[in-house]
Protein backbone atom coordinates (compact mmCIF):
# COMPACT_ATOMS: atom_id res chain seq x y z
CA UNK A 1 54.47 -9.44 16.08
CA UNK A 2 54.38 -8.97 12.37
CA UNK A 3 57.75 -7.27 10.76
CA UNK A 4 59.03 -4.82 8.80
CA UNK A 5 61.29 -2.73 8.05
CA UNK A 6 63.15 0.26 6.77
CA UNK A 7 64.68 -1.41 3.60
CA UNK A 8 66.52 2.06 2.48
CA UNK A 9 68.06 1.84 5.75
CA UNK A 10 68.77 -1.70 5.89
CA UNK A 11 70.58 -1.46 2.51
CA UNK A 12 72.50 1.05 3.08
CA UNK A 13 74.12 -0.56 5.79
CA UNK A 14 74.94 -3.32 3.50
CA UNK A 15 72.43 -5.72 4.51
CA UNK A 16 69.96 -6.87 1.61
CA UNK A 17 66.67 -6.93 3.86
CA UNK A 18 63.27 -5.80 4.94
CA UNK A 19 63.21 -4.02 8.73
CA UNK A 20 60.53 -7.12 9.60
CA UNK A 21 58.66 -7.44 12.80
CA UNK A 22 56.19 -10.38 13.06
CA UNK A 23 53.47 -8.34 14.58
CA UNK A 24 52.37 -10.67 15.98
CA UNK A 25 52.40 -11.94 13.42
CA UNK A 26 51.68 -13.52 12.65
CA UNK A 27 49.01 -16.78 12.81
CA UNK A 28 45.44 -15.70 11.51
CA UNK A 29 41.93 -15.91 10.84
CA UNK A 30 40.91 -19.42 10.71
CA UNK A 31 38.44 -22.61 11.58
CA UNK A 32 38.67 -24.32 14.73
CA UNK A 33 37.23 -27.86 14.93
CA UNK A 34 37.75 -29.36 12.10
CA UNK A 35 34.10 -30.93 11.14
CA UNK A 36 33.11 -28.33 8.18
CA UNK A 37 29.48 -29.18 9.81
CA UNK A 38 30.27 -27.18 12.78
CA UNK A 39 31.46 -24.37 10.95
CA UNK A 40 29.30 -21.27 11.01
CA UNK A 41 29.87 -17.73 9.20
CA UNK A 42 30.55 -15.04 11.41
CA UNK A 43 30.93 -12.20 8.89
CA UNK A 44 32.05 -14.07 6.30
CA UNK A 45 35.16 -15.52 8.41
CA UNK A 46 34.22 -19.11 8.55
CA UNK A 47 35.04 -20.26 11.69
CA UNK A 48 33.78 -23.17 14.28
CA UNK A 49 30.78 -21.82 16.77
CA UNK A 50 33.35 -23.53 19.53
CA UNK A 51 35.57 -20.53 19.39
CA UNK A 52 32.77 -17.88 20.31
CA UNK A 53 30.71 -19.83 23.36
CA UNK A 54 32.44 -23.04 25.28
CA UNK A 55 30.72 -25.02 28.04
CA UNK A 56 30.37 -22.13 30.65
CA UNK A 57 30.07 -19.00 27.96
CA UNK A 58 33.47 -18.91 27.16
CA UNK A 59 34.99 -18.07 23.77
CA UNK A 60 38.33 -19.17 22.47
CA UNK A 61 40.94 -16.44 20.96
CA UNK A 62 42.54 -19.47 19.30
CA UNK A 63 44.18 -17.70 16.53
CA UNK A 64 46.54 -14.88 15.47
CA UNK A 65 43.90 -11.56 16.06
CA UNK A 66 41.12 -14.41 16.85
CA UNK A 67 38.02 -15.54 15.52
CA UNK A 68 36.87 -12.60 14.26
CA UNK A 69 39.57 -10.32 12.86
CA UNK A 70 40.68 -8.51 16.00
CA UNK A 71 36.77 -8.12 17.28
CA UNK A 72 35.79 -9.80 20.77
CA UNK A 73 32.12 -10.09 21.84
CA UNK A 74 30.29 -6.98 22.59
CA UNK A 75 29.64 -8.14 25.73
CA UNK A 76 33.08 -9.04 27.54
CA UNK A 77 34.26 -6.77 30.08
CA UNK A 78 37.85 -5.05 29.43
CA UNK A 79 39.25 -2.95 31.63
CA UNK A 80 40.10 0.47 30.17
CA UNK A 81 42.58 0.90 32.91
CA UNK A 82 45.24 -0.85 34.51
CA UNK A 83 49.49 -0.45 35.17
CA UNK A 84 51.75 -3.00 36.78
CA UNK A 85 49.82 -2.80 40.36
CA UNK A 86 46.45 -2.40 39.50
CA UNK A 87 43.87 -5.12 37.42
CA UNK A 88 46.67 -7.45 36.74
CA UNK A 89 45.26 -10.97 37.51
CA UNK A 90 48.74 -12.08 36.89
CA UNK A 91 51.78 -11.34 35.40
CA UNK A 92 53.93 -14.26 34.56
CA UNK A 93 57.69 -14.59 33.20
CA UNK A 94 57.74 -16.12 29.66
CA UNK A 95 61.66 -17.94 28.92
CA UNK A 96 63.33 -17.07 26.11
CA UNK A 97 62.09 -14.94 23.31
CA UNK A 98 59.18 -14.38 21.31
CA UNK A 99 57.10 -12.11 19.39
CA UNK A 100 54.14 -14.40 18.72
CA UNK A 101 50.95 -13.33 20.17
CA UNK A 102 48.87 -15.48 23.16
CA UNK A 103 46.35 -17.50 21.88
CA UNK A 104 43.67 -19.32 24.28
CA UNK A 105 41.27 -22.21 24.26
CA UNK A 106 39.71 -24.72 27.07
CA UNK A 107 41.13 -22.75 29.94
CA UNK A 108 45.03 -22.77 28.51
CA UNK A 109 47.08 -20.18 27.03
CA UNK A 110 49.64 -20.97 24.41
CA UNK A 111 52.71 -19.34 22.91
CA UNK A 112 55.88 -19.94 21.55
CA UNK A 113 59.33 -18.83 22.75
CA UNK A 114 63.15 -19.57 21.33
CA UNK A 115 65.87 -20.35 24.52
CA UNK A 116 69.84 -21.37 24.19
CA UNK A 117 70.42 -18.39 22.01
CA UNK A 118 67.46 -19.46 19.68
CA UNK A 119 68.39 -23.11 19.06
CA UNK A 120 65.77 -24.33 21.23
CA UNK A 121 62.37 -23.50 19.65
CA UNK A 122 59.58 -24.06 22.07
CA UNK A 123 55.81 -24.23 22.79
CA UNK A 124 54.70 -22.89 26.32
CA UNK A 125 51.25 -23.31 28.38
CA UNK A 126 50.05 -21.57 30.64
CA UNK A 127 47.00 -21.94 33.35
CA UNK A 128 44.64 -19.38 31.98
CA UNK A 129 43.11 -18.58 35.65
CA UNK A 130 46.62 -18.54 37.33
CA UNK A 131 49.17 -17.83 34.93
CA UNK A 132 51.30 -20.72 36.15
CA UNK A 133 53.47 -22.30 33.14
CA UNK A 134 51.66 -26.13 32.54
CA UNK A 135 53.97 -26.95 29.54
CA UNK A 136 57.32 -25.91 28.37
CA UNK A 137 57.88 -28.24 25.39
CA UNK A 138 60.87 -28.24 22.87
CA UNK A 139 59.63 -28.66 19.21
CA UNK A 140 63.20 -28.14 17.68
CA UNK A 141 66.45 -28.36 18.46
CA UNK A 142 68.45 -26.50 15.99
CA UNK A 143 72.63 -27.04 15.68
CA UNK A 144 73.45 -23.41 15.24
CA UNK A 145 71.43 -20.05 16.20
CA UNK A 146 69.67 -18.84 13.37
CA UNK A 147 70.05 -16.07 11.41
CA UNK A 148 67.05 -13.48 11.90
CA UNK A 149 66.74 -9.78 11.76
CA UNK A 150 67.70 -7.43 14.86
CA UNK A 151 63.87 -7.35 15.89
CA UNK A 152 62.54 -10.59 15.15
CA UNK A 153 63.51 -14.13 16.32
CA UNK A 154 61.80 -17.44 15.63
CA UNK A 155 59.02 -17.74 17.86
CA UNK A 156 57.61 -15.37 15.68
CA UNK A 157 54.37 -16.79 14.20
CA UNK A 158 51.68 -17.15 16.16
CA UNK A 159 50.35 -20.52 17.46
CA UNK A 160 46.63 -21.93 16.15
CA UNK A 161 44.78 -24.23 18.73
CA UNK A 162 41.57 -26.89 17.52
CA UNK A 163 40.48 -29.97 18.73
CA UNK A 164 42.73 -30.70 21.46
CA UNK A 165 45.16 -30.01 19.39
CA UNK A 166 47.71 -26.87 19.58
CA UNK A 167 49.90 -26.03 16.27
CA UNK A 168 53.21 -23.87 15.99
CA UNK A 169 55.57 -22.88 13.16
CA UNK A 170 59.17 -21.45 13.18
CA UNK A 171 59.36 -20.52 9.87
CA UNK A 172 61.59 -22.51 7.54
CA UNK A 173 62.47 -24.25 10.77
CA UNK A 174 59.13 -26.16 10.70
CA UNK A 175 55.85 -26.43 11.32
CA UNK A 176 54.40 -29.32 14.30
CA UNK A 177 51.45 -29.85 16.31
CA UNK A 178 51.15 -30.65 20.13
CA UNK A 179 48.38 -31.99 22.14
CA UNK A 180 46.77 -29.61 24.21
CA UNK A 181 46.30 -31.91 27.33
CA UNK A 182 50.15 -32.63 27.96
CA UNK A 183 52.12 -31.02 25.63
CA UNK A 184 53.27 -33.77 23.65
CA UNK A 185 54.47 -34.04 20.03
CA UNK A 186 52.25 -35.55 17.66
CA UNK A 187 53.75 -34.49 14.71
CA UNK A 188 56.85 -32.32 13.14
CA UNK A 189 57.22 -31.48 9.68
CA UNK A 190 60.38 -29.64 8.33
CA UNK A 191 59.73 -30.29 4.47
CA UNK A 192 59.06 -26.13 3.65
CA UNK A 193 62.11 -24.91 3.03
CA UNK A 194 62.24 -21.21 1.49
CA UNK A 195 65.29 -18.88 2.02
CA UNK A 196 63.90 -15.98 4.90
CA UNK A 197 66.57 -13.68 3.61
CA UNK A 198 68.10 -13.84 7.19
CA UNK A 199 64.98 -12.09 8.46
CA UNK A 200 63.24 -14.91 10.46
CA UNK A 201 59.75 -16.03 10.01
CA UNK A 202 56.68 -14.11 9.76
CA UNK A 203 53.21 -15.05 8.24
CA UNK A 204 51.10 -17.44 11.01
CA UNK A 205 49.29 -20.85 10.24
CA UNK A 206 45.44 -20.91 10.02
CA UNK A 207 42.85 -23.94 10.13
CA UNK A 208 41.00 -24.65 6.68
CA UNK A 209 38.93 -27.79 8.35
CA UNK A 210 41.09 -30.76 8.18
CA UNK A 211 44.20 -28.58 6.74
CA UNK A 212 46.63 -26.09 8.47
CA UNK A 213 47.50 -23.70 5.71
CA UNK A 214 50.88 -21.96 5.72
CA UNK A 215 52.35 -19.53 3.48
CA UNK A 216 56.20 -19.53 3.04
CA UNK A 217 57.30 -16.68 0.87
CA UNK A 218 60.94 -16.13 0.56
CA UNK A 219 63.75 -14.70 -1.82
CA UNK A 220 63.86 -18.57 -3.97
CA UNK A 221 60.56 -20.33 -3.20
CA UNK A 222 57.18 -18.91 -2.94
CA UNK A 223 54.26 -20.86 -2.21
CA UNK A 224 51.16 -21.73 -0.04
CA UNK A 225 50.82 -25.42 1.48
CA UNK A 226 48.06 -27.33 2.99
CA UNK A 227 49.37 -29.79 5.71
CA UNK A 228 46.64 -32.08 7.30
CA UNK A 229 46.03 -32.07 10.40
CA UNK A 230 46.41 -35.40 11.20
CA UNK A 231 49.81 -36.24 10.09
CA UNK A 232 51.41 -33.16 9.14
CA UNK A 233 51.96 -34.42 5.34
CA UNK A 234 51.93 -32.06 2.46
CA UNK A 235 48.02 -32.20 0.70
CA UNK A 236 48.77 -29.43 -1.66
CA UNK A 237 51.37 -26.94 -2.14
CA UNK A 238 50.71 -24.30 -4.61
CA UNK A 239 53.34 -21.78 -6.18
CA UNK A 240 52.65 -18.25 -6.11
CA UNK A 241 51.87 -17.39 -10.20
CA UNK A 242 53.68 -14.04 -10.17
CA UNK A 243 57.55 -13.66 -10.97
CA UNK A 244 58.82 -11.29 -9.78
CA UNK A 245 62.70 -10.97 -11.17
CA UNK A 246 64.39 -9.55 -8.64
CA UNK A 247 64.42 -11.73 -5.73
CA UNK A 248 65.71 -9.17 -2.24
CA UNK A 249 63.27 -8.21 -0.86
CA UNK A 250 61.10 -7.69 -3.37
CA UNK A 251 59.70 -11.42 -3.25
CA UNK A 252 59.35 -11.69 0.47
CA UNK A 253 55.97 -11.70 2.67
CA UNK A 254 55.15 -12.07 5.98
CA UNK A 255 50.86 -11.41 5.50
CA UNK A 256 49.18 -14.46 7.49
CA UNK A 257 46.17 -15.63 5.32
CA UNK A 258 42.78 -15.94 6.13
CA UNK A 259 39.74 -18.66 5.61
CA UNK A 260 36.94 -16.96 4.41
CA UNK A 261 33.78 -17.29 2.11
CA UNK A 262 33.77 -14.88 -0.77
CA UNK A 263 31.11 -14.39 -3.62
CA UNK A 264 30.03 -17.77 -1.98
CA UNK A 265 33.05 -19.93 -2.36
CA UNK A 266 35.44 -21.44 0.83
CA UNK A 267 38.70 -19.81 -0.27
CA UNK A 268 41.99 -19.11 1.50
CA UNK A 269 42.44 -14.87 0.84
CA UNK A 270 46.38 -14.53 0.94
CA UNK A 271 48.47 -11.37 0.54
CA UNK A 272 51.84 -11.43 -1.15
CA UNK A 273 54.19 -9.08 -2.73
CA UNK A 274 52.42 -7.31 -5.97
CA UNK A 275 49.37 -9.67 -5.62
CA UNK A 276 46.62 -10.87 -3.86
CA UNK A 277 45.33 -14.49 -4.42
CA UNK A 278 42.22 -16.65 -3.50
CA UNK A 279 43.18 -20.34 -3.51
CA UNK A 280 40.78 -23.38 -3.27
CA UNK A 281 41.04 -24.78 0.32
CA UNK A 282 40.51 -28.48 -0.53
CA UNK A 283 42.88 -28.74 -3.63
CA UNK A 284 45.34 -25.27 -3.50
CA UNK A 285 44.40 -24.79 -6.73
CA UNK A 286 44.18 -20.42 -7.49
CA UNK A 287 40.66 -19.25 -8.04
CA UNK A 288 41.56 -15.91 -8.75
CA UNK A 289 44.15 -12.60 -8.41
CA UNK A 290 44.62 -9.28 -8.27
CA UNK A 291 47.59 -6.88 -8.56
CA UNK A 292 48.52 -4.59 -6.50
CA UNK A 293 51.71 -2.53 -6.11
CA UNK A 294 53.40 -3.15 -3.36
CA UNK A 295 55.56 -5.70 -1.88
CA UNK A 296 56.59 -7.98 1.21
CA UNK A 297 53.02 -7.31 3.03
CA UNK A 298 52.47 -7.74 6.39
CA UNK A 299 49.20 -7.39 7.60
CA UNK A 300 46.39 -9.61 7.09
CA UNK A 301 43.38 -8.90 4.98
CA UNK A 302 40.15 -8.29 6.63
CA UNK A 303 37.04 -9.77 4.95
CA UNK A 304 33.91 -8.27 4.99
CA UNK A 305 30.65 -9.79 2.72
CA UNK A 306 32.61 -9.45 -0.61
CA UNK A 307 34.59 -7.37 -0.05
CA UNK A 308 38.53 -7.30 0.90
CA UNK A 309 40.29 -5.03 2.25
CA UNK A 310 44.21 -5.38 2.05
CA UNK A 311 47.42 -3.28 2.85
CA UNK A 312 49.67 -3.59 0.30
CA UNK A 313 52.98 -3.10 1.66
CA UNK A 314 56.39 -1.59 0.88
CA UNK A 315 57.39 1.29 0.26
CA UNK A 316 54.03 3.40 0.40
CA UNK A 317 51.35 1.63 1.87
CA UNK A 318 48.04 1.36 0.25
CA UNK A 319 45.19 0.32 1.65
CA UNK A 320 42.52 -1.28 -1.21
CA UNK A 321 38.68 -1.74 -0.91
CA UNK A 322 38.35 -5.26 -3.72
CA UNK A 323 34.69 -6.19 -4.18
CA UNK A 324 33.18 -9.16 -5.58
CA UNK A 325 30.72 -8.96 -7.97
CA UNK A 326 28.91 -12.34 -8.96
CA UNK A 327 29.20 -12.10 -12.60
CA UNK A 328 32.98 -11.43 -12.13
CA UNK A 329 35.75 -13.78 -11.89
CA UNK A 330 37.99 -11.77 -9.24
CA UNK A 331 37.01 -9.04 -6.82
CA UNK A 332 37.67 -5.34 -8.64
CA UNK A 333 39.43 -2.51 -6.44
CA UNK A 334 36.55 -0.20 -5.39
CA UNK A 335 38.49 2.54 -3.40
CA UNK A 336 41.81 3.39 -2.19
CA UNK A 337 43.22 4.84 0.71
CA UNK A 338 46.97 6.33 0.79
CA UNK A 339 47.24 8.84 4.03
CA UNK A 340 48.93 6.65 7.02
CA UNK A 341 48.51 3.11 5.66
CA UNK A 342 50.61 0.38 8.35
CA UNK A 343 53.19 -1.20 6.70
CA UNK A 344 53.09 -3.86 9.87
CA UNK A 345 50.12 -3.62 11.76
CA UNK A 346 46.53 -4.72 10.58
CA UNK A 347 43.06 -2.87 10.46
CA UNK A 348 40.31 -3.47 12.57
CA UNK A 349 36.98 -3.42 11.21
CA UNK A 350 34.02 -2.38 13.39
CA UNK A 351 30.79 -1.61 12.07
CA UNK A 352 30.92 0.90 9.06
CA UNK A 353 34.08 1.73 10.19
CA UNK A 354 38.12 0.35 9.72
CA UNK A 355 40.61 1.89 12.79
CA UNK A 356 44.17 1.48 11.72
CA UNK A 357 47.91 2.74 13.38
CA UNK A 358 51.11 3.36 11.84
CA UNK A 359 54.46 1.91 12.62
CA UNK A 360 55.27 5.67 13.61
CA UNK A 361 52.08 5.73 15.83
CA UNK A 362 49.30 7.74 13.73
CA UNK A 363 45.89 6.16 14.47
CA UNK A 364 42.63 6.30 11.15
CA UNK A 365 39.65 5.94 11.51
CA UNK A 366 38.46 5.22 7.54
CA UNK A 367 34.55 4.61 6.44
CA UNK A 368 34.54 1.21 4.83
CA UNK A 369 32.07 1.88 2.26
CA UNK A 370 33.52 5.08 0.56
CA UNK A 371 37.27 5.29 2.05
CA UNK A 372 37.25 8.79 3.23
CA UNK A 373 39.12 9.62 6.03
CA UNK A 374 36.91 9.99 9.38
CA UNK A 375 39.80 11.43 11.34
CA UNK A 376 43.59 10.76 11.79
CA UNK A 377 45.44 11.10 15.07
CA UNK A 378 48.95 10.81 16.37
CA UNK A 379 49.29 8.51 19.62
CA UNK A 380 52.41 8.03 21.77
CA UNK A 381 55.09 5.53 20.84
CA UNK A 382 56.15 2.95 17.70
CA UNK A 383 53.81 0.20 16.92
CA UNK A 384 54.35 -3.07 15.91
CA UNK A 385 50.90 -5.01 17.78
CA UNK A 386 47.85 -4.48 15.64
CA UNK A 387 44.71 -3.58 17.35
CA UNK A 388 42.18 -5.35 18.68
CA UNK A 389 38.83 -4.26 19.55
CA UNK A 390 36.14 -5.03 22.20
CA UNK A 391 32.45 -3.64 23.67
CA UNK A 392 33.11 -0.41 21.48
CA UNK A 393 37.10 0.58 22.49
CA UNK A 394 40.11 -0.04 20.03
CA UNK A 395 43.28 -0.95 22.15
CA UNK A 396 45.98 -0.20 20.38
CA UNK A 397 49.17 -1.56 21.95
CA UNK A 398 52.58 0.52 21.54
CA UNK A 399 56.39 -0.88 21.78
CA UNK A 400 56.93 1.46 25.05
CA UNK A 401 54.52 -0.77 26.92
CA UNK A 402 51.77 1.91 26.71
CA UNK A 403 48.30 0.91 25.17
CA UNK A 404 46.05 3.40 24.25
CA UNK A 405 42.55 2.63 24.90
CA UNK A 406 40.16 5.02 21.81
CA UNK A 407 36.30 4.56 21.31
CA UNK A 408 35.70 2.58 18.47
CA UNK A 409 33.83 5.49 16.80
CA UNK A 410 33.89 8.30 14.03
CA UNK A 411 34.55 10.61 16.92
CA UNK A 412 38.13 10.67 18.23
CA UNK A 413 38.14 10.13 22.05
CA UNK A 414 40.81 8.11 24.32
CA UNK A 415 39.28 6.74 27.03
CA UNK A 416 42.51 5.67 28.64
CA UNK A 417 46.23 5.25 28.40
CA UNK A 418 47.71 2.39 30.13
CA UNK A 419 51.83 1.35 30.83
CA UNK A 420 53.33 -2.34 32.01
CA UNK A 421 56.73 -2.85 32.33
CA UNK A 422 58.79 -4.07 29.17
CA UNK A 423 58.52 -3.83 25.24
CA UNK A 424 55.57 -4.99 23.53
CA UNK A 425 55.88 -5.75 20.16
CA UNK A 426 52.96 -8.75 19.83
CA UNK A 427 49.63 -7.95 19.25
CA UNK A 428 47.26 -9.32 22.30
CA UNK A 429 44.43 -11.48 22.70
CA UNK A 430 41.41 -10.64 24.26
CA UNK A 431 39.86 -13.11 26.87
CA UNK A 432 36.25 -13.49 28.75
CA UNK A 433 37.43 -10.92 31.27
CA UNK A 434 40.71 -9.04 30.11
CA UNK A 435 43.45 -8.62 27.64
CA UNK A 436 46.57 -10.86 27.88
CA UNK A 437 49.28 -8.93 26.93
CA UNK A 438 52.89 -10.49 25.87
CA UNK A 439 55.72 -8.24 26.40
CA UNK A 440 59.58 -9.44 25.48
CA UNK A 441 59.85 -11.09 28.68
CA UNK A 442 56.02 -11.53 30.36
CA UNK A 443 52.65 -12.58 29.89
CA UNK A 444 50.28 -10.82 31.57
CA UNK A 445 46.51 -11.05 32.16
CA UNK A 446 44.81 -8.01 32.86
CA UNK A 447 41.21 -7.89 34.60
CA UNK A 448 38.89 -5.42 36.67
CA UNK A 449 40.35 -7.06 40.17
CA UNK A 450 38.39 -7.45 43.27
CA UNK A 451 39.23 -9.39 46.45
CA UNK A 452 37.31 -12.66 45.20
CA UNK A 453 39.34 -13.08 42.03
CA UNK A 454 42.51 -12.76 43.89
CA UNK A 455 41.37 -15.82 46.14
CA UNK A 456 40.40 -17.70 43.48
CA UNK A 457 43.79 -17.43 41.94
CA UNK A 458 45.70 -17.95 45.23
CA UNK A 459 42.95 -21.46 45.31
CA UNK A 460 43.51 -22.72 41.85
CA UNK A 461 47.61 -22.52 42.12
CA UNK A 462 47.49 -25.83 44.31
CA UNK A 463 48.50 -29.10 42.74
CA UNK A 464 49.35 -27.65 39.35
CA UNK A 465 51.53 -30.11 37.71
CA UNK A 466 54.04 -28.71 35.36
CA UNK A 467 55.23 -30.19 32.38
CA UNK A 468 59.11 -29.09 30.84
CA UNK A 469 60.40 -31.53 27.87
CA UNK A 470 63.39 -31.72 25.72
CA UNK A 471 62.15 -32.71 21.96
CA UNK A 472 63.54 -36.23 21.89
């Protein structure tokens, strides 16, 4: 889940600090295999063809919000109803805590979790068809528990899977990758150290081709990194360009960044407090910036051609239309947007049309071209998850354990309104057949059930070998 957080609140309680919720938080838009000939535009995402059609017509969700900014193929059958008896392939206990969202690639689901009263910060896989738990790996074993903020933990950040090869961060506790056939450490890094403010971690790691890009923005260091994949070493790390003099909260950011091909340059698009950056994914070096005026964002901008469109944060929430023009050197705000902007959650952009919810649970519908307001409704419940969309219907996922299933249209309709047990503060993945759904203790898998898939499930639960390490 991505944070944040009622800072009036907060302070007046004494405590210097953002209310932040890693919506999922965060992990991101990114590029899967990591030979820049594979790559392919989808939108103007770059990401690897791998991710949308495997071996048998499978696609892989293999990022924070997936391959294509909270969008699944047209094609892939959701349910638009379910509850804890009905369409639930399987529902699974997750250890620990976590608000990072499911990710999924070659038939496994990954996620990360924090156990021992956070001090054990771990990577978990799961059997995609069964739900059974493959791998429970410890990545770090930390002395004391962490400080973090009353909502958020950790196993915040959402994992990023490519090449055989699954990658986690905690934050400022580090950043490692596993192998996605046992589970295995291949590599730790614990060289970005920023100060969290006591918060926890946030933003999510992408792929850039051979680099796994992190942002780290806290109260003394702010800066972007580019760790390759092979080894975990630093590339590039890149300070942010802005001061900004006072440091709580006002320097903090939790936004995951995105890969991305604007005005017809590779560039990582990143969010942070009073600015928005494009940054050159082979060297770090900043290509360009734009103000804006708010700080410690949270959700992730969504690309579309050239144009960006980014929430920019506390207190009032904007939400900016920046368009790239060729003879230009940075993308120029085109519109603005200022009724019912998320502070935490992220937009989804389908068609000519962006769908957004509030923390306090009032779903937009906004035209993408102009900005005007299509219509603006209240749902049930606090959110946290951001939305994710699919054959035409927006699910958007509420801390109760309802999700709210609306057509994806300039006509307000829910088609559905579903409850599981349990809080759900991560935002979910979508899946060839169904939505798997993290709450604060479960991961479930929800399908349109019928007698064969439950046989298949009870048939592929033999001889699953499980895999449970201590980091050592």
């Amino acid at each position: 889940m991505l944070s944040g957080l009622n800072w009036n609140k907060d302070r007046a309680r004494g405590k210097a600090g953002l209310l932040f919720t890693l919506f999922v938080c965060c992990g991101l838009i990114a590029c899967g295999k990591q030979a820049s000939s594979k790559s392919a535009a989808v939108g103007t995402n770059l990401v690897s063809a791998e991710h949308f059609e495997g071996s048998e017509g499978d696609f892989s969700w293999h990022q924070f919000r997936g391959p294509s900014q909270g969008n699944a193929p047209s094609h892939l059958p959701i349910p638009e109803s379910w509850s804890e008896t009905a369409n639930v392939a399987w529902k699974t206990a997750v250890p620990g805590t976590g608000a990072s969202s499911p990710v999924h690639s070659e038939r496994k689901v990954w996620l990360t979790t924090a156990t021992s009263e956070d001090r054990s910060l771990r990577a978990v896989g799961l059997d995609a068809q069964t739900g059974a738990i493959l791998v429970n790996q410890e990545v770090f074993a930390l002395e004391a528990t962490p400080a973090k903020h009353r909502v958020n933990n950790p196993a915040a950040p959402t994992p990023v899977v490519g090449d055989g090869r699954v990658y986690v961060s905690f934050g400022t506790h580090g950043v490692a990758c596993l192998s996605t056939t046992n589970g295995a450490v291949l590599w730790t890094n614990t060289e970005l150290k920023f100060h969290d403010e006591e918060m926890g971690p946030g933003s999510s790691p992408i792929l850039a081709n051979d680099l796994l890009i992190v942002s780290c923005d806290g109260t003394d260091n702010r800066f972007i990194a580019g760790l390759d994949i092979q080894t975990g070493k630093v590339k590039w790390k890149t300070e942010r360009s802005n001061r900004i003099a006072t440091a709580v909260p006002y320097r903090k950011s939790f936004s995951t960044p995105v890969f991305a091909q604007i005005g017809g340059t590779p560039q990582i698009i990143s969010s942070s407090s009073y600015r928005v950056f494009g940054y050159n994914p082979e060297s770090g070096s900043e290509l360009w910036a734009v103000e804006i005026p708010g700080f410690c964002p949270i959700p992730v901008p969504i690309i579309d051609g050239n144009t960006v469109y980014v929430c920019t944060g506390y207190n009032k929430a904007e939400l900016w239309a920046l368009e790239w023009h060729s003879n230009e050197a940075a993308p120029k705000r085109a519109w603005k947007s200022t009724r019912s902007i998320p502070l935490i959650s992220s937009p989804v952009l389908v068609s000519d049309y962006l769908f957004f919810v509030s923390q306090e649970g009032i779903a937009s519908c906004v035209e993408k071209n102009s900005g005007d307001l299509i219509w603006n409704e209240r749902l049930r419940g606090t959110y946290w998850a951001s939305p994710v969309q699919a054959s035409g219907k927006i699910y958007f996922s509420a801390e109760n354990g309802t999700v709210t299933v609306v057509r994806a249209s300039p006509e307000f309709k829910v088609l559905g309104r579903n409850s599981v047990d349990g809080e759900i503060m991560a935002t979910p993945a979508l899946e060839k057949a169904g939505l798997l759904l993290r709450t604060k203790t479960h991961l479930y898998r929800i399908t349109q059930q019928t007698s064969a898939n439950a046989n298949d499930i009870s048939q592929a639960l033999d001889g699953i070998d499980v895999v449970t390490r201590k980091q050592g």
